[in-house]
Protein backbone atom coordinates (compact mmCIF):
# COMPACT_ATOMS: atom_id res chain seq x y z
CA UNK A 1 -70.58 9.05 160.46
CA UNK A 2 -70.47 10.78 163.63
CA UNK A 3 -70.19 7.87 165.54
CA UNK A 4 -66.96 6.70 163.57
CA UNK A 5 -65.63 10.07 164.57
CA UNK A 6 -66.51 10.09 168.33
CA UNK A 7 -64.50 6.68 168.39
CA UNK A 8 -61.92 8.23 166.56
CA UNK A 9 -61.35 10.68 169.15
CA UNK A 10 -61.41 8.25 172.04
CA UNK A 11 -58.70 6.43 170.27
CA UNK A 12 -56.47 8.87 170.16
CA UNK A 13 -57.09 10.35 173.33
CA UNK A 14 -56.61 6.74 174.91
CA UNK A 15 -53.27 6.14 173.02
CA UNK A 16 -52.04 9.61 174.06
CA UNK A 17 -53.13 8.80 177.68
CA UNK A 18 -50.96 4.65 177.76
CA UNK A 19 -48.12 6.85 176.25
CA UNK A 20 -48.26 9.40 178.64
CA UNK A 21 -48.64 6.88 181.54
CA UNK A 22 -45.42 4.85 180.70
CA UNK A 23 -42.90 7.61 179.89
CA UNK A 24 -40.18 7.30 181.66
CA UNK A 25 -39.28 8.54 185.42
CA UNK A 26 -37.66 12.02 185.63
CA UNK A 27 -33.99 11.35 186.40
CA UNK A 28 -32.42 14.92 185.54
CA UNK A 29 -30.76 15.58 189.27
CA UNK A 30 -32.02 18.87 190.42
CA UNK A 31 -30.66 21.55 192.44
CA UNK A 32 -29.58 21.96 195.47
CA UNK A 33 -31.70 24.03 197.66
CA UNK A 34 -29.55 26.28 199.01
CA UNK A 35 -28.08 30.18 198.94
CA UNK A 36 -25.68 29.57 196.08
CA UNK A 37 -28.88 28.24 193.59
CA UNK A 38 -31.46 29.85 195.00
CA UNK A 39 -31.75 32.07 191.78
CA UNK A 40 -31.67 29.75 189.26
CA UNK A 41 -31.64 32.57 186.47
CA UNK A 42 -27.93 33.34 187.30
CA UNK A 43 -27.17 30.22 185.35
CA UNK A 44 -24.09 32.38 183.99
CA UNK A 45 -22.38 31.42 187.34
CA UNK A 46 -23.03 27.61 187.04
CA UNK A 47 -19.79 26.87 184.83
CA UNK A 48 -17.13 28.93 187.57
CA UNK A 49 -18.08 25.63 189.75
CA UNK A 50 -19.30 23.00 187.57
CA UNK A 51 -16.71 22.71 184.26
CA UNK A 52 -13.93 20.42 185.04
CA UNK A 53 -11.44 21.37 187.87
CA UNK A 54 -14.83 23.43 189.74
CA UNK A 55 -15.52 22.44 193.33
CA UNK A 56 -19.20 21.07 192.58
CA UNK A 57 -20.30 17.84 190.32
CA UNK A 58 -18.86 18.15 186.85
CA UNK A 59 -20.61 19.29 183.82
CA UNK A 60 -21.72 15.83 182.14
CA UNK A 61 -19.76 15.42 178.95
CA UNK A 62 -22.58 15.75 176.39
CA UNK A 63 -22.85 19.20 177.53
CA UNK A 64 -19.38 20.40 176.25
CA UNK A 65 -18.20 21.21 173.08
CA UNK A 66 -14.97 19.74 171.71
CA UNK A 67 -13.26 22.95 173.53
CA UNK A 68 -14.44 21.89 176.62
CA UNK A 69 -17.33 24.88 176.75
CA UNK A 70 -21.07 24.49 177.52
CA UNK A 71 -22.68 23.89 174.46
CA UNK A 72 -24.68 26.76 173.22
CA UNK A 73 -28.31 24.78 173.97
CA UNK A 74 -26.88 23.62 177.59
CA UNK A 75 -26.41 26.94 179.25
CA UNK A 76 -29.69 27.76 180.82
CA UNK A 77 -29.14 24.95 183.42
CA UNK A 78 -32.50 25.52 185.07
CA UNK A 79 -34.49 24.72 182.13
CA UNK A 80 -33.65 20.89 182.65
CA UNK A 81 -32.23 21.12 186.36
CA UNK A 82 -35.32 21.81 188.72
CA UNK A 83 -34.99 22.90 191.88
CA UNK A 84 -35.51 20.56 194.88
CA UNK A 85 -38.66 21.27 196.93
C-alpha cells in the first residue's frame, strides 16, 4: 500500500513539474527603470501619463472600463508590470 502511495506522489509531483516547465514566457512589458517609476507604489500617478491622450504607451484596452477608467482590478500596475533590472 505504501508503495502505491509513494508512486502516487511522484506522479503528481512529475506532472506539476512538465506543467511548470512549459508555461508560457513572461511577456507583461515591465517598467522603465528610471526616476519617474522608480517607486512603483505610486501607481496612483500611472493613469496622468498612460490613459489615452498621456505622453507614455497607452493603457491596453482590457484595462478600461466602458468609461474609459482603469478597471478597479488594473490599478496597482506593479503587481503585473515588474520593474526592469
Amino acid at each position: 500500500m505504501k508503495i502505491w502511495q509513494n508512486l502516487a506522489f511522484a506522479a503528481v509531483c512529475g506532472t506539476v513539474l512538465v506543467v511548470l516547465l512549459n508555461a508560457p514566457p513572461e511577456t507583461t512589458p515591465k517598467t522603465p527603470n528610471d526616476e519617474i517609476h522608480v517607486n512603483p507604489k505610486e501607481y496612483a500617478r500611472c493613469p496622468s501619463c498612460h490613459l489615452p491622450g498621456g505622453e507614455a504607451p497607452e493603457v491596453q484596452a482590457d484595462h478600461l472600463n466602458k468609461a474609459g477608467e482603469l478597471v478597479l482590478d488594473h490599478q496597482k500596475c506593479y503587481m503585473c508590470h515588474k520593474p526592469q533590472e
